[in-house]
Protein backbone atom coordinates (compact mmCIF):
# COMPACT_ATOMS: atom_id res chain seq x y z
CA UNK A 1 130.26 119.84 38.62
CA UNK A 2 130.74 120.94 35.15
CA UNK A 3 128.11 120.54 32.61
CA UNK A 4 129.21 119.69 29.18
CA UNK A 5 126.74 120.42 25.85
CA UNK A 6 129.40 119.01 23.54
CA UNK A 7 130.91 115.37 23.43
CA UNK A 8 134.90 115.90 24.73
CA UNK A 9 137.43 113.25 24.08
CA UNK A 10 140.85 112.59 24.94
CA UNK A 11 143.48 114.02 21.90
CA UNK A 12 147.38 113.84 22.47
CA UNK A 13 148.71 115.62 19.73
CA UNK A 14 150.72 119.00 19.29
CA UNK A 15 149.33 121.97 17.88
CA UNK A 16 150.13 125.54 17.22
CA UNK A 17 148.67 128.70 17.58
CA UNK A 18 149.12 132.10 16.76
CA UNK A 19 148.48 135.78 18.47
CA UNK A 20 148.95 138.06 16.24
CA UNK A 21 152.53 137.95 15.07
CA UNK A 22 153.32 135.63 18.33
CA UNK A 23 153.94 131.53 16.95
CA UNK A 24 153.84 128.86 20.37
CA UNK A 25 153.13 125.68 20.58
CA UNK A 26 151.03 123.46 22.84
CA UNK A 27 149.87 120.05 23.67
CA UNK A 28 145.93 119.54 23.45
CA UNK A 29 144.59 116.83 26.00
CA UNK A 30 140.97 117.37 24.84
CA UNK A 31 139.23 118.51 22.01
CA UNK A 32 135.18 118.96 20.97
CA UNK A 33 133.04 120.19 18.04
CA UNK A 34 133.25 123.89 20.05
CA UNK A 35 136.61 123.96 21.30
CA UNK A 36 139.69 122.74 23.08
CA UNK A 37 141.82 122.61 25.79
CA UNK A 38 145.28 123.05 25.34
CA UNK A 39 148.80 122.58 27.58
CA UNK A 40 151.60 125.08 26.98
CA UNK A 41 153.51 127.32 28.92
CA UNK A 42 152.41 131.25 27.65
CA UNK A 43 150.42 132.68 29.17
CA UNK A 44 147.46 134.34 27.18
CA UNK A 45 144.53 136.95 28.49
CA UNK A 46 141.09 135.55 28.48
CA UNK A 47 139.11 136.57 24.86
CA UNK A 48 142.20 136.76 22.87
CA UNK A 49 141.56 135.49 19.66
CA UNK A 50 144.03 132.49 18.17
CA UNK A 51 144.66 130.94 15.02
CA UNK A 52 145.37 127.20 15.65
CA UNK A 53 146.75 124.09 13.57
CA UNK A 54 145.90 121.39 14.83
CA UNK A 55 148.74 118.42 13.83
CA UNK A 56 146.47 115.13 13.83
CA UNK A 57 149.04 113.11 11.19
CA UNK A 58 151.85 114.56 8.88
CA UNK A 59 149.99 115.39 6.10
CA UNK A 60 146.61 116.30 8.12
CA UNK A 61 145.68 119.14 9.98
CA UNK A 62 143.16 121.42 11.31
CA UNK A 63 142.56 124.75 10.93
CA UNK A 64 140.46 126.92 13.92
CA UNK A 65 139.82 130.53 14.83
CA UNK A 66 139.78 130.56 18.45
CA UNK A 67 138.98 132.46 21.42
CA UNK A 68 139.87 132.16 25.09
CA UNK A 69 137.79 131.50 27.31
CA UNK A 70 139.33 129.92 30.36
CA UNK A 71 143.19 130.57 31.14
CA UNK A 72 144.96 128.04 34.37
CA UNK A 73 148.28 127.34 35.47
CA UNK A 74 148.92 124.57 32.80
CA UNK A 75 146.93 125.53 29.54
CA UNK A 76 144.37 127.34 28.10
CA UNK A 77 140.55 126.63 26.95
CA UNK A 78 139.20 127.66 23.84
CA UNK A 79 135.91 127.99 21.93
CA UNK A 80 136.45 128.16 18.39
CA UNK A 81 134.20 130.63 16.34
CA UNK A 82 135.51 129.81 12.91
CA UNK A 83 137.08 126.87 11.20
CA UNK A 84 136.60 125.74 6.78
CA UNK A 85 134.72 123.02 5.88
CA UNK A 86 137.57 120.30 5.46
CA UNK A 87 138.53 121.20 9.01
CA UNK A 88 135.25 120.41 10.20
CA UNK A 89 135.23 117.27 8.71
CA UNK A 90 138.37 116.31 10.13
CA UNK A 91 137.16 117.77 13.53
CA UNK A 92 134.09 115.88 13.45
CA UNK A 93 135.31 112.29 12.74
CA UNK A 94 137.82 112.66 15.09
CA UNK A 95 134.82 112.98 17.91
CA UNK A 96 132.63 110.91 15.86
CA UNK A 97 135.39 107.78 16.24
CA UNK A 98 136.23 108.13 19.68
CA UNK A 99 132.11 108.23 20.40
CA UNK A 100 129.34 105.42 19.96
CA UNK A 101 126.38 107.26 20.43
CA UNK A 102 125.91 108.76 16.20
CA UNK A 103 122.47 110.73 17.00
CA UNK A 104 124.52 112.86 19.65
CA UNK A 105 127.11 113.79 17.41
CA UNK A 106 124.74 114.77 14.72
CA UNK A 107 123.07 116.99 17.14
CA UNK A 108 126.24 118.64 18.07
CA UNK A 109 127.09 118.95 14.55
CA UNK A 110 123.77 121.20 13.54
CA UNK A 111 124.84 123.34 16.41
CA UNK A 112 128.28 124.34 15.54
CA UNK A 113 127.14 124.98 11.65
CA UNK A 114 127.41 128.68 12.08
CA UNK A 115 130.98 128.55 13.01
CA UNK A 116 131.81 126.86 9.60
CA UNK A 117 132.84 129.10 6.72
């Protein structure tokens, strides 16, 4: 069993991310204050480093520096080591509305503070 130090929730949207001079696309099914899991088809070595946008309405988005860190048949984990501040935001009260426990989330949020620039 799997032990989880951030609060994950369910997120449908698209997103897309970046190697280098490689563009793809993906489907995220969950998303956290440290990182995300996302569906696609290309296949991408553990510890590569992505830039992902994540699409959560038509004029809103998120911005993440990524890394993988777990690669299966359908989609790829990843930790993000860098986002801005209005992406945290975003990221936050995404997690924040999807979870009723507020002390939780505030504790995840003081541990992810470094990755914020």
């Amino acid at each position: 069993m799997e032990k989880r130090y951030f609060t994950r929730v369910d997120f449908r949207k698209g997103a897309s991310l970046k190697q280098e001079n490689h563009l793809f696309s993906g489907d995220i099914q969950n998303i956290c204050l440290q990182g995300l899991f996302v569906k696609t088809n290309q296949s991408v070595p553990l510890n590569t480093p992505l830039q992902v946008t994540v699409y959560c309405s038509s004029d809103s988005y998120i911005q993440l520096n990524t890394n993988v860190v777990r690669c299966e048949e359908n989609g790829i984990g990843l930790q993000i080591s860098k986002m801005d501040v209005n992406s945290f935001v975003l990221l936050r009260n995404l997690v924040a509305t999807q979870c009723n426990d507020h002390g939780r989330i505030m504790r995840e949020t003081y541990k992810v503070t470094n990755c914020i620039h």
